[in-house]
PDB file of N, CA and C in Angstrom:
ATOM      1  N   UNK A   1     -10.873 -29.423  18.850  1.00  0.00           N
ATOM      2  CA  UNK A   1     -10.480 -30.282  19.952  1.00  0.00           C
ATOM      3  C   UNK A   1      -9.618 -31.424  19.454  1.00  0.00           C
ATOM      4  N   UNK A   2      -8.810 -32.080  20.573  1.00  0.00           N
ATOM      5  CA  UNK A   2      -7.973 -33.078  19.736  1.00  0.00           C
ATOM      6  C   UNK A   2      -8.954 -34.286  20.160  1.00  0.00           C
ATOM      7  N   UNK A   3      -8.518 -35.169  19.227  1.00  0.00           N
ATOM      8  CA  UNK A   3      -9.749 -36.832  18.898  1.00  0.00           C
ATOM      9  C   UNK A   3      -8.931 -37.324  20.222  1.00  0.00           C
ATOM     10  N   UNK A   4      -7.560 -37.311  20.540  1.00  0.00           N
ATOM     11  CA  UNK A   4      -7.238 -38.340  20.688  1.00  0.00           C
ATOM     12  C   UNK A   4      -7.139 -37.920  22.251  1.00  0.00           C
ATOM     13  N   UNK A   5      -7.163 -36.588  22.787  1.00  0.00           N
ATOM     14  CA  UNK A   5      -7.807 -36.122  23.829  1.00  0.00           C
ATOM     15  C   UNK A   5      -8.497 -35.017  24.136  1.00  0.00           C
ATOM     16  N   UNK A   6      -9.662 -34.740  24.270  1.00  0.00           N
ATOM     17  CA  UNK A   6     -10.675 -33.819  24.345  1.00  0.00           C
ATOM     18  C   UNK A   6     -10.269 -32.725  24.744  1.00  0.00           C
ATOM     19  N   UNK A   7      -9.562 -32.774  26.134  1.00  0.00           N
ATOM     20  CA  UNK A   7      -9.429 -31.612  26.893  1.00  0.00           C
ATOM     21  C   UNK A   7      -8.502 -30.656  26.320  1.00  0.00           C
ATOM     22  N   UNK A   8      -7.662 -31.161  25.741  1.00  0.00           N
ATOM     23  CA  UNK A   8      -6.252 -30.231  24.835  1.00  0.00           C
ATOM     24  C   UNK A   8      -6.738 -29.846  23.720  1.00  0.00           C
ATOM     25  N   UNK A   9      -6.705 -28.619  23.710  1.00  0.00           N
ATOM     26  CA  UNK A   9      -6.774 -28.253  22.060  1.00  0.00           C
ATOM     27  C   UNK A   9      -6.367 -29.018  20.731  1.00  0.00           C
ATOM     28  N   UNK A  10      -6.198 -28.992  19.536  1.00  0.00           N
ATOM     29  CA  UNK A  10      -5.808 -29.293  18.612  1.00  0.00           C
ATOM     30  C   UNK A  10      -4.833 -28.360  17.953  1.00  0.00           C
ATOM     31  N   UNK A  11      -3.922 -28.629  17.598  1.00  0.00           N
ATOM     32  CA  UNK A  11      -3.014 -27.321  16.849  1.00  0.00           C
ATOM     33  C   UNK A  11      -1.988 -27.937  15.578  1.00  0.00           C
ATOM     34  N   UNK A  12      -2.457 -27.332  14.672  1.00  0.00           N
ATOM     35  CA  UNK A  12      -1.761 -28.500  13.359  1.00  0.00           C
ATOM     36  C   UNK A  12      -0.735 -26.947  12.664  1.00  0.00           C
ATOM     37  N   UNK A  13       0.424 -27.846  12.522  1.00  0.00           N
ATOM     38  CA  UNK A  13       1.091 -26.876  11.740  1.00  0.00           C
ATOM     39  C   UNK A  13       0.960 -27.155  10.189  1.00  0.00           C
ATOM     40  N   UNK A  14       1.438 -26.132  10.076  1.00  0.00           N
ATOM     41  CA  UNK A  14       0.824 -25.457   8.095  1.00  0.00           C
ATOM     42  C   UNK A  14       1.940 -24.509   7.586  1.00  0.00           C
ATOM     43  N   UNK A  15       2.866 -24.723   6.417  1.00  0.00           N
ATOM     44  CA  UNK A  15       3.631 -24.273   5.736  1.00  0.00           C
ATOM     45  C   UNK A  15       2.884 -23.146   5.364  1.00  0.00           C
ATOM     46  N   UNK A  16       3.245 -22.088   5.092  1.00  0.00           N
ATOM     47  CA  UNK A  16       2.660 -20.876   4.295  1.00  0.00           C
ATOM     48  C   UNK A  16       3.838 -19.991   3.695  1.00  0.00           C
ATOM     49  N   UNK A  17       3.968 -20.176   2.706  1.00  0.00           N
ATOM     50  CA  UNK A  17       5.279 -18.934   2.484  1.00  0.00           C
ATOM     51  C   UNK A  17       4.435 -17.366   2.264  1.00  0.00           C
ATOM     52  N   UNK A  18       5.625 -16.793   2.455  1.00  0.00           N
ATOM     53  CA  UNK A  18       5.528 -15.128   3.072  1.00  0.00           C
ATOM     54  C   UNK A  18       4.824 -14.693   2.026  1.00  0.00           C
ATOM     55  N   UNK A  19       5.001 -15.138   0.881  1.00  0.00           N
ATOM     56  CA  UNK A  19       4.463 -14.566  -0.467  1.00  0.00           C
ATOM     57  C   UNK A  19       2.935 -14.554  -0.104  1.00  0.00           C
ATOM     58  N   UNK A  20       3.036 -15.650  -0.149  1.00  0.00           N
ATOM     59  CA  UNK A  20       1.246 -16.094  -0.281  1.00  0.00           C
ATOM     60  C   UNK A  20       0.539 -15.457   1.009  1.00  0.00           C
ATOM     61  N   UNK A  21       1.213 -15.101   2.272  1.00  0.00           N
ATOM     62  CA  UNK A  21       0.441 -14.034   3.286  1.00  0.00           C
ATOM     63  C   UNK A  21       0.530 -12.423   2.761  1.00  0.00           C
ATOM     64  N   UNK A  22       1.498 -12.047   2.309  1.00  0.00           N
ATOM     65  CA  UNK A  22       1.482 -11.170   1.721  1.00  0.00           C
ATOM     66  C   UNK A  22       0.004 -10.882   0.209  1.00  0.00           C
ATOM     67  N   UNK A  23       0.295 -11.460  -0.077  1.00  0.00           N
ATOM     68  CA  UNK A  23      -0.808 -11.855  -1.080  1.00  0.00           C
ATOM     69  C   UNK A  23      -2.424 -11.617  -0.591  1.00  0.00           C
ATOM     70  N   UNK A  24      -2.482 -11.934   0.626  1.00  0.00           N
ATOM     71  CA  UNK A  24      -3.575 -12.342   1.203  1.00  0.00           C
ATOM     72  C   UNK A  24      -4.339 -10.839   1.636  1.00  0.00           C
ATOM     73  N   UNK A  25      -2.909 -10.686   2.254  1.00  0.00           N
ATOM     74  CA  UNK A  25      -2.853  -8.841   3.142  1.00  0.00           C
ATOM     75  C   UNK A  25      -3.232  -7.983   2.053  1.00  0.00           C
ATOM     76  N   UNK A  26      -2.449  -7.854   0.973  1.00  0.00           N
ATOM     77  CA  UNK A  26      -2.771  -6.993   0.304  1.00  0.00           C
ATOM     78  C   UNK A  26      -1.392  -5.960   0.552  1.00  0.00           C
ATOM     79  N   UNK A  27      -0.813  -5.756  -0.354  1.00  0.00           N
ATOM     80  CA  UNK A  27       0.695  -4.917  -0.173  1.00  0.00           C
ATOM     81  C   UNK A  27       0.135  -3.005  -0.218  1.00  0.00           C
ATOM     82  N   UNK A  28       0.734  -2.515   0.314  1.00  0.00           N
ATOM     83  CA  UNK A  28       0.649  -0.967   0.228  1.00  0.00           C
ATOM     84  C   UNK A  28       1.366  -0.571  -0.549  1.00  0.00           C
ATOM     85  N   UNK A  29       0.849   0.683  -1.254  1.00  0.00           N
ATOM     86  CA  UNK A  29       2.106   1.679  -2.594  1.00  0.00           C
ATOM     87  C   UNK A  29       1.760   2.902  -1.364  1.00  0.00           C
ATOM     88  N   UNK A  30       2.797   3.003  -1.005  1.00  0.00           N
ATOM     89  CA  UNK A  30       3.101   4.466   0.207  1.00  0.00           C
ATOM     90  C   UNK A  30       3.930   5.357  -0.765  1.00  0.00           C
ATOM     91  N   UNK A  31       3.557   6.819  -0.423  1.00  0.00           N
ATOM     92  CA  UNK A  31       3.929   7.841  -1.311  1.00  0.00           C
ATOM     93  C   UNK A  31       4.307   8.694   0.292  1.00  0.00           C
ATOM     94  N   UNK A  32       5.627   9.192  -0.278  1.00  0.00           N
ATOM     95  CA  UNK A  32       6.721   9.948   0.816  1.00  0.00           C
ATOM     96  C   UNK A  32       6.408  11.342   0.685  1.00  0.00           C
ATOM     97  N   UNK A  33       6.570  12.197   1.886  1.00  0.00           N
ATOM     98  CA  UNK A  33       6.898  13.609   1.171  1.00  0.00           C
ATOM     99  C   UNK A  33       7.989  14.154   1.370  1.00  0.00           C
ATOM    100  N   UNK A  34       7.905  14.809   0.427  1.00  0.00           N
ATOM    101  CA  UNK A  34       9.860  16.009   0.306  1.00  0.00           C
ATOM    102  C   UNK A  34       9.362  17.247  -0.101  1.00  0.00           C
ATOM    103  N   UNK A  35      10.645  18.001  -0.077  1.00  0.00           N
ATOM    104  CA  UNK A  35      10.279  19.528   0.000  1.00  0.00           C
ATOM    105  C   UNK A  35      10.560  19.840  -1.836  1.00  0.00           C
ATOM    106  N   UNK A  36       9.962  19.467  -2.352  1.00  0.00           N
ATOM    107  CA  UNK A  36      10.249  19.508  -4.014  1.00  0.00           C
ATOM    108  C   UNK A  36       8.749  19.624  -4.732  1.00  0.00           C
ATOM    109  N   UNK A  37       8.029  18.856  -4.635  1.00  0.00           N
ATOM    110  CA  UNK A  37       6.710  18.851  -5.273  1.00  0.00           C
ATOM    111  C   UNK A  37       5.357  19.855  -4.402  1.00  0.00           C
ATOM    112  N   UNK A  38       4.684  20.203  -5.173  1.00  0.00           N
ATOM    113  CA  UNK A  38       3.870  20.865  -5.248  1.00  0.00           C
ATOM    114  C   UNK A  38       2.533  20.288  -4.670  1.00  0.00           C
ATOM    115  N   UNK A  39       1.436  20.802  -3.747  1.00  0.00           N
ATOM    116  CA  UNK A  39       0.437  19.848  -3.662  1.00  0.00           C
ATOM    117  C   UNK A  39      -0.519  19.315  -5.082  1.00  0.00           C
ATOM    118  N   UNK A  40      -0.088  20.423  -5.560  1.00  0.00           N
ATOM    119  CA  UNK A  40      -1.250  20.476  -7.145  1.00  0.00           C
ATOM    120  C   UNK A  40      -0.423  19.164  -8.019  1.00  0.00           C
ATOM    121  N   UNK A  41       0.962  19.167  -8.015  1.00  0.00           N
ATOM    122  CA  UNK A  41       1.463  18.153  -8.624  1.00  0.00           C
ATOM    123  C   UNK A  41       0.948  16.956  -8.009  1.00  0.00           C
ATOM    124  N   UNK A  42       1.531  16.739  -6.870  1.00  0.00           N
ATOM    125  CA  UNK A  42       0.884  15.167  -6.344  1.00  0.00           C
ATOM    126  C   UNK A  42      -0.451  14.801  -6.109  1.00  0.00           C
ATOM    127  N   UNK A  43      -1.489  15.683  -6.161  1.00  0.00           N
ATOM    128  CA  UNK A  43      -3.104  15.719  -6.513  1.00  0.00           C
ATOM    129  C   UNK A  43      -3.267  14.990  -7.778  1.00  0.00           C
ATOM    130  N   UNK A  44      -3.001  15.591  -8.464  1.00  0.00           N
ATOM    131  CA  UNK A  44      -2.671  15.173 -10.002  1.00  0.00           C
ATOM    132  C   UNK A  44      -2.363  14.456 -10.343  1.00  0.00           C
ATOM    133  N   UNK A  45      -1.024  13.720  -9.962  1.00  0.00           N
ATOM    134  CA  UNK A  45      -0.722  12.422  -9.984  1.00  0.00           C
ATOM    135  C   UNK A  45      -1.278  11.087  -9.319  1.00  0.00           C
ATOM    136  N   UNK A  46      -1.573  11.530  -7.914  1.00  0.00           N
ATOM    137  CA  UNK A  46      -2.690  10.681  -7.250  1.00  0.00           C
ATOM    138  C   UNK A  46      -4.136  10.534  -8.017  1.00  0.00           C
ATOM    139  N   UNK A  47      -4.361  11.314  -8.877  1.00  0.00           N
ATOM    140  CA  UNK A  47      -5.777  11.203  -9.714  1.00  0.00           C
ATOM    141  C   UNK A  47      -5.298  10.152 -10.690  1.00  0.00           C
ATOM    142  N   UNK A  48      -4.165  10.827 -11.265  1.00  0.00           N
ATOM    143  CA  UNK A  48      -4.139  10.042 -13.191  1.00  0.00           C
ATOM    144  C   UNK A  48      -3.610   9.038 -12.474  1.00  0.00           C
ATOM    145  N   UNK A  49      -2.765   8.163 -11.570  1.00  0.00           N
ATOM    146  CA  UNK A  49      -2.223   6.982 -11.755  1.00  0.00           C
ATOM    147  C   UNK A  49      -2.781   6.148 -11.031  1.00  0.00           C
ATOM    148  N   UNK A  50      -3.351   6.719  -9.940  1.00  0.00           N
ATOM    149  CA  UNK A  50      -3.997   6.048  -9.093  1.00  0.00           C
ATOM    150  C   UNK A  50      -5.791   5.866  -8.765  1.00  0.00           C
ATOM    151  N   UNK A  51      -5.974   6.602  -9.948  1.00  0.00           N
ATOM    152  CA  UNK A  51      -7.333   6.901 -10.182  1.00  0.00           C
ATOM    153  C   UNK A  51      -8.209   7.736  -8.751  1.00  0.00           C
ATOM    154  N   UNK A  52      -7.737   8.358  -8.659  1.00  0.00           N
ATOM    155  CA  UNK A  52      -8.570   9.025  -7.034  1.00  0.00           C
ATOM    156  C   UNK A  52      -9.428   9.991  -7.651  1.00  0.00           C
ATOM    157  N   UNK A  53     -10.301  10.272  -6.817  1.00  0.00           N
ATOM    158  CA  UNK A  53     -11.409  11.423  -6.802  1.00  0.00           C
ATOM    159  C   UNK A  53     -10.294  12.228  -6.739  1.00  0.00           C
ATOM    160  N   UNK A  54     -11.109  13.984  -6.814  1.00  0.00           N
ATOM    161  CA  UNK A  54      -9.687  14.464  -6.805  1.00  0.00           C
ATOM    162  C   UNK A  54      -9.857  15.160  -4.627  1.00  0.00           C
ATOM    163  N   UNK A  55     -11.359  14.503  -3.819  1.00  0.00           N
ATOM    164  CA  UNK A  55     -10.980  14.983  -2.413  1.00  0.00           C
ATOM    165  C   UNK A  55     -10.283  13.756  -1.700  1.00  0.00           C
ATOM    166  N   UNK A  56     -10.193  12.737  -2.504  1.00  0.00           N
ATOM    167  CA  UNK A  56      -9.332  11.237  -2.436  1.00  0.00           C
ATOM    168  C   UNK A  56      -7.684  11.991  -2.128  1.00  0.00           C
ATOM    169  N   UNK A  57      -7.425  12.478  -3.561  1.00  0.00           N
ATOM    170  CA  UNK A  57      -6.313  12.680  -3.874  1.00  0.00           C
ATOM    171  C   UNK A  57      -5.488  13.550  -2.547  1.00  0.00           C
ATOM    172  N   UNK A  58      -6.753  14.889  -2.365  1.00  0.00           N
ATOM    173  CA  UNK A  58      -6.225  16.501  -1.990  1.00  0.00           C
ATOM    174  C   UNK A  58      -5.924  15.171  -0.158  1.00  0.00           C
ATOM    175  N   UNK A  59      -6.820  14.594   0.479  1.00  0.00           N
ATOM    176  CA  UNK A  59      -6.880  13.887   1.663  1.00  0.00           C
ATOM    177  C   UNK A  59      -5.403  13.005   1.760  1.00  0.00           C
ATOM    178  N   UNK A  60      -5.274  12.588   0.438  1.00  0.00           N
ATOM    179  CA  UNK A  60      -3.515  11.697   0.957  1.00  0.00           C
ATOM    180  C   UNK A  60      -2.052  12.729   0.999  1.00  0.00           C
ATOM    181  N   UNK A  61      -3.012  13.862  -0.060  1.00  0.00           N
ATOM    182  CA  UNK A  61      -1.440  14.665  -0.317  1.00  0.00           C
ATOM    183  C   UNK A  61      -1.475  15.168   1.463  1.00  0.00           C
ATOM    184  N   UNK A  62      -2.511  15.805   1.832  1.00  0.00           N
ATOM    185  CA  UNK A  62      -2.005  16.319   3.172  1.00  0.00           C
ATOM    186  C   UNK A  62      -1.548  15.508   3.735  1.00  0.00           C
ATOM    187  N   UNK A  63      -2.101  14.036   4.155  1.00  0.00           N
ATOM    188  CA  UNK A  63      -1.622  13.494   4.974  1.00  0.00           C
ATOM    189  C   UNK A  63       0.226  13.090   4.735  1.00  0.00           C
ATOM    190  N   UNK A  64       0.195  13.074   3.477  1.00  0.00           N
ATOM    191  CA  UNK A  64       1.947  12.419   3.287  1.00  0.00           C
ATOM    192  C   UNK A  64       2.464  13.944   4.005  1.00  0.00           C
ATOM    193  N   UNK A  65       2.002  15.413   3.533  1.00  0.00           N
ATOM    194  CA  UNK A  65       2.826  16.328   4.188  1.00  0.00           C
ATOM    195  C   UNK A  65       2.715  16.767   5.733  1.00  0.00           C
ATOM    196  N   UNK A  66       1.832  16.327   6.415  1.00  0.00           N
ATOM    197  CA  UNK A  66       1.830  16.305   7.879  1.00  0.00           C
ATOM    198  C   UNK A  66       2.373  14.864   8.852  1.00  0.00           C
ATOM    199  N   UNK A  67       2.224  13.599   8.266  1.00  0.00           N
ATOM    200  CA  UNK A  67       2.521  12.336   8.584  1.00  0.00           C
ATOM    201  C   UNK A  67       4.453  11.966   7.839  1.00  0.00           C
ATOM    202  N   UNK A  68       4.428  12.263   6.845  1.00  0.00           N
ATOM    203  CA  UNK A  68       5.822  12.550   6.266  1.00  0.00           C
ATOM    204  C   UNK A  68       5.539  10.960   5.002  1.00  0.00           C
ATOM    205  N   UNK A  69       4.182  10.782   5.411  1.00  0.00           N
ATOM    206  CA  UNK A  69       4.151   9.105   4.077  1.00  0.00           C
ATOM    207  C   UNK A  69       2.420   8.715   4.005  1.00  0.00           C
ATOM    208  N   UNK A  70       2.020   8.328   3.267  1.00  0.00           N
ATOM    209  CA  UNK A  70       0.750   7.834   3.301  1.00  0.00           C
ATOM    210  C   UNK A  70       0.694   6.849   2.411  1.00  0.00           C
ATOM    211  N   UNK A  71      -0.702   5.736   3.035  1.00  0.00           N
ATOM    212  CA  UNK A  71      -0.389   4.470   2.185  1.00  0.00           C
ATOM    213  C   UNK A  71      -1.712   4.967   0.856  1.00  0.00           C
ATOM    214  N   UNK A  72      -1.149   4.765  -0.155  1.00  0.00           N
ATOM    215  CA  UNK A  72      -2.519   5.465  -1.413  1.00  0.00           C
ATOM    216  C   UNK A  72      -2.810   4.661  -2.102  1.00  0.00           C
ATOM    217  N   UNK A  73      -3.022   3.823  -2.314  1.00  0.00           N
ATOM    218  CA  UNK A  73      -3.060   2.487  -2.710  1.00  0.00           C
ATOM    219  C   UNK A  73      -3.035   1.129  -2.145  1.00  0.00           C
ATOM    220  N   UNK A  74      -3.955   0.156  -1.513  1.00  0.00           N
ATOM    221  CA  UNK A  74      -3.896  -1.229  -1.763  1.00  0.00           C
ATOM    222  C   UNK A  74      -4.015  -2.273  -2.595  1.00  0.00           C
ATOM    223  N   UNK A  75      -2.887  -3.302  -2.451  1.00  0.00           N
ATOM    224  CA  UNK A  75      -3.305  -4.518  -4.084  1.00  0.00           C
ATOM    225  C   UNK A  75      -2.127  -5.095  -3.982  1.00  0.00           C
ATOM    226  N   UNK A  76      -2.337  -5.769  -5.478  1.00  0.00           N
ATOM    227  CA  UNK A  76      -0.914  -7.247  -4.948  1.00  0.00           C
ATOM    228  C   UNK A  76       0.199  -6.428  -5.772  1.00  0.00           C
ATOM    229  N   UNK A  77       1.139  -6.898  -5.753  1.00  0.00           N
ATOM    230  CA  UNK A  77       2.714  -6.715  -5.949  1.00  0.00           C
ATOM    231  C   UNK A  77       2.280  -6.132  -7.666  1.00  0.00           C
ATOM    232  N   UNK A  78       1.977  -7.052  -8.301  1.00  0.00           N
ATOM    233  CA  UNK A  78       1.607  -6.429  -9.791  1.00  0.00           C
ATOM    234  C   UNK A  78       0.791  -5.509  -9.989  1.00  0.00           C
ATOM    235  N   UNK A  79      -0.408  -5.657  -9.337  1.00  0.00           N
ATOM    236  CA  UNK A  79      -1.563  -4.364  -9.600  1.00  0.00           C
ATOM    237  C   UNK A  79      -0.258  -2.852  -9.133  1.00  0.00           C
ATOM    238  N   UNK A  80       0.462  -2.693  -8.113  1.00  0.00           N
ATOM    239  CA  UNK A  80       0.807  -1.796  -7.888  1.00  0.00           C
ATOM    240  C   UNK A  80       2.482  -1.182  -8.233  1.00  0.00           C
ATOM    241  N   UNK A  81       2.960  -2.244  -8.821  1.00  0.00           N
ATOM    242  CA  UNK A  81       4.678  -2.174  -9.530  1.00  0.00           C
ATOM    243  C   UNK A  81       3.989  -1.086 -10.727  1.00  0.00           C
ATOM    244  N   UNK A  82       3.215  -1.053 -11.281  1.00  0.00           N
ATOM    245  CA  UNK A  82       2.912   0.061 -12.596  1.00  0.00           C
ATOM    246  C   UNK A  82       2.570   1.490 -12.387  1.00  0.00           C
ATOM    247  N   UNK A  83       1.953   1.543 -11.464  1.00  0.00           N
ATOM    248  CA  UNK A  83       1.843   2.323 -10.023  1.00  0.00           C
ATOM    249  C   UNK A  83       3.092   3.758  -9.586  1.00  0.00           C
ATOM    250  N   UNK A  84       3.126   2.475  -8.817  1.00  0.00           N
ATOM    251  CA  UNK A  84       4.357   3.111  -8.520  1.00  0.00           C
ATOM    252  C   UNK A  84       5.535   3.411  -9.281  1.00  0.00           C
ATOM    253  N   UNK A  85       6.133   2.742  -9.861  1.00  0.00           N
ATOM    254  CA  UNK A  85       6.868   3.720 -11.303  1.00  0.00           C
ATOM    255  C   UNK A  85       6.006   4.532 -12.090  1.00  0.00           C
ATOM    256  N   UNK A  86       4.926   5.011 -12.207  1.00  0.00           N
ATOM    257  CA  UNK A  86       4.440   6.202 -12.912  1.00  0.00           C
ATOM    258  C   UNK A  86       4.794   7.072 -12.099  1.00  0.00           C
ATOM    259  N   UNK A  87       4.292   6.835 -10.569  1.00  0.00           N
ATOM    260  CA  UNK A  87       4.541   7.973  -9.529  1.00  0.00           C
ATOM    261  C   UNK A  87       6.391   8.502  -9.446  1.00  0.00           C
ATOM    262  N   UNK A  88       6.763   7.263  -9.600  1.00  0.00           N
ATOM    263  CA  UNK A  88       8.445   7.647  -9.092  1.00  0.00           C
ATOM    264  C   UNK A  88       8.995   8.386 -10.697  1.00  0.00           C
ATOM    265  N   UNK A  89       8.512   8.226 -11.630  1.00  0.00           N
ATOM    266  CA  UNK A  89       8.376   8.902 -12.789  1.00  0.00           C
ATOM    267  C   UNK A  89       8.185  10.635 -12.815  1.00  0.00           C
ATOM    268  N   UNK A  90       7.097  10.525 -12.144  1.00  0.00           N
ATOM    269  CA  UNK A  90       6.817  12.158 -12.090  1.00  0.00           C
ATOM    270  C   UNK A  90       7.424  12.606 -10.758  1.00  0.00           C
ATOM    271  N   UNK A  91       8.531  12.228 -10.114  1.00  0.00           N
ATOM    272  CA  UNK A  91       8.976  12.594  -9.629  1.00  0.00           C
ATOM    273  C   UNK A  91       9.718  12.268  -8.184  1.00  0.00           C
ATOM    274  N   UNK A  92       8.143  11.442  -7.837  1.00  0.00           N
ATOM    275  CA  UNK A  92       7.564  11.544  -5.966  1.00  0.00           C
ATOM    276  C   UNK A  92       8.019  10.432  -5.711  1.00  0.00           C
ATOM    277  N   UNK A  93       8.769  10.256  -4.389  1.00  0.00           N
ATOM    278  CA  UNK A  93       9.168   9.138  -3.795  1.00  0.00           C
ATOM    279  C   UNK A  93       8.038   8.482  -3.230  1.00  0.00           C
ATOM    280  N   UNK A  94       8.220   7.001  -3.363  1.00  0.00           N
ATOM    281  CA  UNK A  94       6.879   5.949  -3.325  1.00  0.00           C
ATOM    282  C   UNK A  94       7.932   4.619  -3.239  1.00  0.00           C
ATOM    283  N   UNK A  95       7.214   3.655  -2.719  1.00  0.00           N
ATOM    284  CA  UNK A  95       7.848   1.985  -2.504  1.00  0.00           C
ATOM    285  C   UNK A  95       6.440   1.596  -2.034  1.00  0.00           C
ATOM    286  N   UNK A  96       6.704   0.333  -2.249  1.00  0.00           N
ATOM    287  CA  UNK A  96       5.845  -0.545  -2.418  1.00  0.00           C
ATOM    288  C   UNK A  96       6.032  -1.188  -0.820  1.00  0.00           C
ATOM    289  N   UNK A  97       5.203  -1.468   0.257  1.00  0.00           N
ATOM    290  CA  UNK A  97       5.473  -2.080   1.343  1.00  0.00           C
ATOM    291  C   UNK A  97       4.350  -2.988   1.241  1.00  0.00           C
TER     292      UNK A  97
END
């Protein structure tokens, strides 16, 4: 409430840069699909880089090939930049959103 009149709300503005909401959210590593890789490949890779079970793994590969992207990973900008260049390494299109 505001002090200086009850009936009106209070509303204070607050700087926040984008970083630091981002930060907060938690960024996505989304992995694309194309007609090149194999499900057994991107299983595989969703295990070793991203550490998944492997019904973790088999659950995102379908979804990237019926949805055309899936998010496989949450975390901040650093946890997932290492990430995602292993993945774009072995092959598979991935960005960081």
């Amino acid at each position: 409430m505001n002090v200086l009149n009850p009936t009106k709300p209070y509303y204070e503005e607050v700087e926040v840069l984008l970083e630091e909401l981002l930060e907060e959210e938690g960024l996505d590593l989304v992995v694309y699909n194309d007609e090149v890789n194999t499900f057994d490949h991107v299983i595989n890779v969703l295990m070793k880089v991203c550490e998944h079970a492997r019904e973790q793994a088999e659950q995102c590969t379908l979804i990237i090939h019926y949805k055309g992207k899936c998010a496989v990973k949450k975390g901040s900008f650093e946890e997932l930049k290492p990430m995602c260049e292993a993945i774009l390494d072995a092959g598979i299109q991935a960005n960081i959103v």
